[in-house]
C-alpha atoms as a PDB file:
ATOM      1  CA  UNK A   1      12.982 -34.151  16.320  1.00  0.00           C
ATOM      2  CA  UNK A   2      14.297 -33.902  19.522  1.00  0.00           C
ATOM      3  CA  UNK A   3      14.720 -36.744  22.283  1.00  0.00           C
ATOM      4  CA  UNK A   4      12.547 -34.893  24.246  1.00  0.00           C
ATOM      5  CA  UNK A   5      10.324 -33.964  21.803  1.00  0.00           C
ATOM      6  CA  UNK A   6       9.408 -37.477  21.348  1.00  0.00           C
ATOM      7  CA  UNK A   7       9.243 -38.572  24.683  1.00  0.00           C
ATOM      8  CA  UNK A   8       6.551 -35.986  25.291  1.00  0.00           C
ATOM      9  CA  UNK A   9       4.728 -37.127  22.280  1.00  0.00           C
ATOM     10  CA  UNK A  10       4.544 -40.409  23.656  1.00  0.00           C
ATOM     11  CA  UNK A  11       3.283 -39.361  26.959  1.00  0.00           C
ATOM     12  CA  UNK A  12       0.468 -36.594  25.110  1.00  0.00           C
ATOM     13  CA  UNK A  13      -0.486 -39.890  22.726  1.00  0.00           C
ATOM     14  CA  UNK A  14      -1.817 -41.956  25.849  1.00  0.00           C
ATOM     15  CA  UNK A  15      -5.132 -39.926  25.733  1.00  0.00           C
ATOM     16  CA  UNK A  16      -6.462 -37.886  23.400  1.00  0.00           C
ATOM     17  CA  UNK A  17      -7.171 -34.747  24.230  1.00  0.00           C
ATOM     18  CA  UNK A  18      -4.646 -35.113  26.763  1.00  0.00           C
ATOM     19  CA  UNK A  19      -5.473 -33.385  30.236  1.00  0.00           C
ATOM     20  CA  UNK A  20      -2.119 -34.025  32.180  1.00  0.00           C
ATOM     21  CA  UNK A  21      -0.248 -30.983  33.669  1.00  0.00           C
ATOM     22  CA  UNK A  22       3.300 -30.427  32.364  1.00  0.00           C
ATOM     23  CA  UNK A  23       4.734 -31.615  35.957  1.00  0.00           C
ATOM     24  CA  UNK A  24       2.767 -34.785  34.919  1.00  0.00           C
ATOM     25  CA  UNK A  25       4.444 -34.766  31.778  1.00  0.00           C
ATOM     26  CA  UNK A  26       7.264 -34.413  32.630  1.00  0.00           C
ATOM     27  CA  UNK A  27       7.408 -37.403  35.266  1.00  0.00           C
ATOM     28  CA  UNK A  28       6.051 -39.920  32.604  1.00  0.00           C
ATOM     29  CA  UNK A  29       8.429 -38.652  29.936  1.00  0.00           C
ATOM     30  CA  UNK A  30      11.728 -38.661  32.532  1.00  0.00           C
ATOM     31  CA  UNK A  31      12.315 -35.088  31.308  1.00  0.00           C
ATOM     32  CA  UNK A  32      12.892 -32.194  33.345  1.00  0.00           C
ATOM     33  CA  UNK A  33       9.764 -28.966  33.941  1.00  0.00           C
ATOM     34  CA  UNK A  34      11.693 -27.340  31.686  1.00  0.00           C
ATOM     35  CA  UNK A  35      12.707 -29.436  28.930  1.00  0.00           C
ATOM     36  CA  UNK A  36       8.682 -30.418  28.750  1.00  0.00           C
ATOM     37  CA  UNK A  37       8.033 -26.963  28.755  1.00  0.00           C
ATOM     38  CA  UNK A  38      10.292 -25.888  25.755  1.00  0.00           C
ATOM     39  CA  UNK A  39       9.303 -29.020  24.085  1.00  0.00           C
ATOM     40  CA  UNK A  40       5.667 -28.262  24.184  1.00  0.00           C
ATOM     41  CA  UNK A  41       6.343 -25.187  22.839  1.00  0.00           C
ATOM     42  CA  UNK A  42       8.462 -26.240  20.022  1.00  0.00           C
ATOM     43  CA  UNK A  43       5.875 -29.621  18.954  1.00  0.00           C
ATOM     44  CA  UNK A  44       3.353 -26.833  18.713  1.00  0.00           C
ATOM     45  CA  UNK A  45       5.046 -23.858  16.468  1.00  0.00           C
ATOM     46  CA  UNK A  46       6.221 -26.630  14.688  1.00  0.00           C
ATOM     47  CA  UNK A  47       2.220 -27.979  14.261  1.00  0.00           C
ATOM     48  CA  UNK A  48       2.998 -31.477  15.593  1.00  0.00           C
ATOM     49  CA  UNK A  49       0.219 -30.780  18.849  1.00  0.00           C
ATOM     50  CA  UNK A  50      -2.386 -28.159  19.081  1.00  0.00           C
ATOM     51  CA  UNK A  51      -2.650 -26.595  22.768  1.00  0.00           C
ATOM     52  CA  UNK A  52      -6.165 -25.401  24.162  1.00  0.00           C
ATOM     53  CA  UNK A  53      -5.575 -23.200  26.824  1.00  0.00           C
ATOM     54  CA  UNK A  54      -7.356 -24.051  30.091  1.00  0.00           C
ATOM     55  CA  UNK A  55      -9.306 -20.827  30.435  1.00  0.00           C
ATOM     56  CA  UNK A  56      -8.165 -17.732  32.552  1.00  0.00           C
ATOM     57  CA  UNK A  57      -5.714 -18.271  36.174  1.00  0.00           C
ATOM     58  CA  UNK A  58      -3.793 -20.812  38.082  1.00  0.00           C
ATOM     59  CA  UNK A  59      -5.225 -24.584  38.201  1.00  0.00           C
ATOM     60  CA  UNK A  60      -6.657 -24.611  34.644  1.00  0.00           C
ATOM     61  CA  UNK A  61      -5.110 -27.319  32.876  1.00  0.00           C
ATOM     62  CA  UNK A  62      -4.086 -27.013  29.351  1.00  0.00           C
ATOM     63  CA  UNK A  63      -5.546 -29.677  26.589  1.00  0.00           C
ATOM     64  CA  UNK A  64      -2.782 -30.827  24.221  1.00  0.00           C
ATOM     65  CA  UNK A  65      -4.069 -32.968  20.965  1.00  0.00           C
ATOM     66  CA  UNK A  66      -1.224 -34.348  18.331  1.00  0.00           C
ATOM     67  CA  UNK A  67      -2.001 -34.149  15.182  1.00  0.00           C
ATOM     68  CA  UNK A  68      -2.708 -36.742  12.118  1.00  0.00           C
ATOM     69  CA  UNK A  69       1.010 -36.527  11.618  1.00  0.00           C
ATOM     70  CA  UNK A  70       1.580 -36.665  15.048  1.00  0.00           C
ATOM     71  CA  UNK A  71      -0.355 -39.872  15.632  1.00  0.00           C
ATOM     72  CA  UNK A  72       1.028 -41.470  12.488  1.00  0.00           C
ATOM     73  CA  UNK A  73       5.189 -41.216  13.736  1.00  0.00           C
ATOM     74  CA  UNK A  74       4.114 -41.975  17.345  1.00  0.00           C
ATOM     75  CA  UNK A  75       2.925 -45.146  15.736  1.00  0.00           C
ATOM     76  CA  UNK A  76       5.435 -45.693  13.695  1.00  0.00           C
ATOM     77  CA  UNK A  77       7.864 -45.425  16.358  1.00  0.00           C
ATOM     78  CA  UNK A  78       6.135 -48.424  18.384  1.00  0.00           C
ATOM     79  CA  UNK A  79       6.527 -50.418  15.415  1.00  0.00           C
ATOM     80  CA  UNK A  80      10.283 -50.028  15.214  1.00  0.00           C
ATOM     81  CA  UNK A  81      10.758 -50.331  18.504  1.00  0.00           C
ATOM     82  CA  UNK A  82       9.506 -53.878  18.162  1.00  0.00           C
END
């Protein structure tokens, strides 16, 4: 996984679902729009979040929610950073 990848995940772990726009995200993670963007894209084909789509126009945020195996190495990545 990704730098990137895992710096989201540790910004989408502070609140589950999570609620925060990907300019959000991507100030908390010290990524760039884009990186968060293809990163988002990638935890989710790869089944690490599931994204709920905010409904139909502009202004509707997204809900992003990791999943059990998700949680589990965002955890275990606290640990070790100990």
């Amino acid at each position: 996984m990704t730098d990137t990848c895992q710096a989201v995940l540790r910004v989408l772990a502070r609140s589950t679902p999570c609620t925060l726009s990907r300019e959000q995200i991507a100030l908390d993670s010290a990524c760039s729009l884009d990186s968060v963007k293809r990163a988002i894209h990638k935890l989710h084909r790869d089944g690490w979040i599931h994204v709920n789509r905010g409904g139909n126009g502009r202004g509707q945020r997204n809900q992003y929610e990791l999943t059990e195996q998700a949680r589990t190495f965002v955890l275990m990545q606290k640990v070790l950073a100990r």
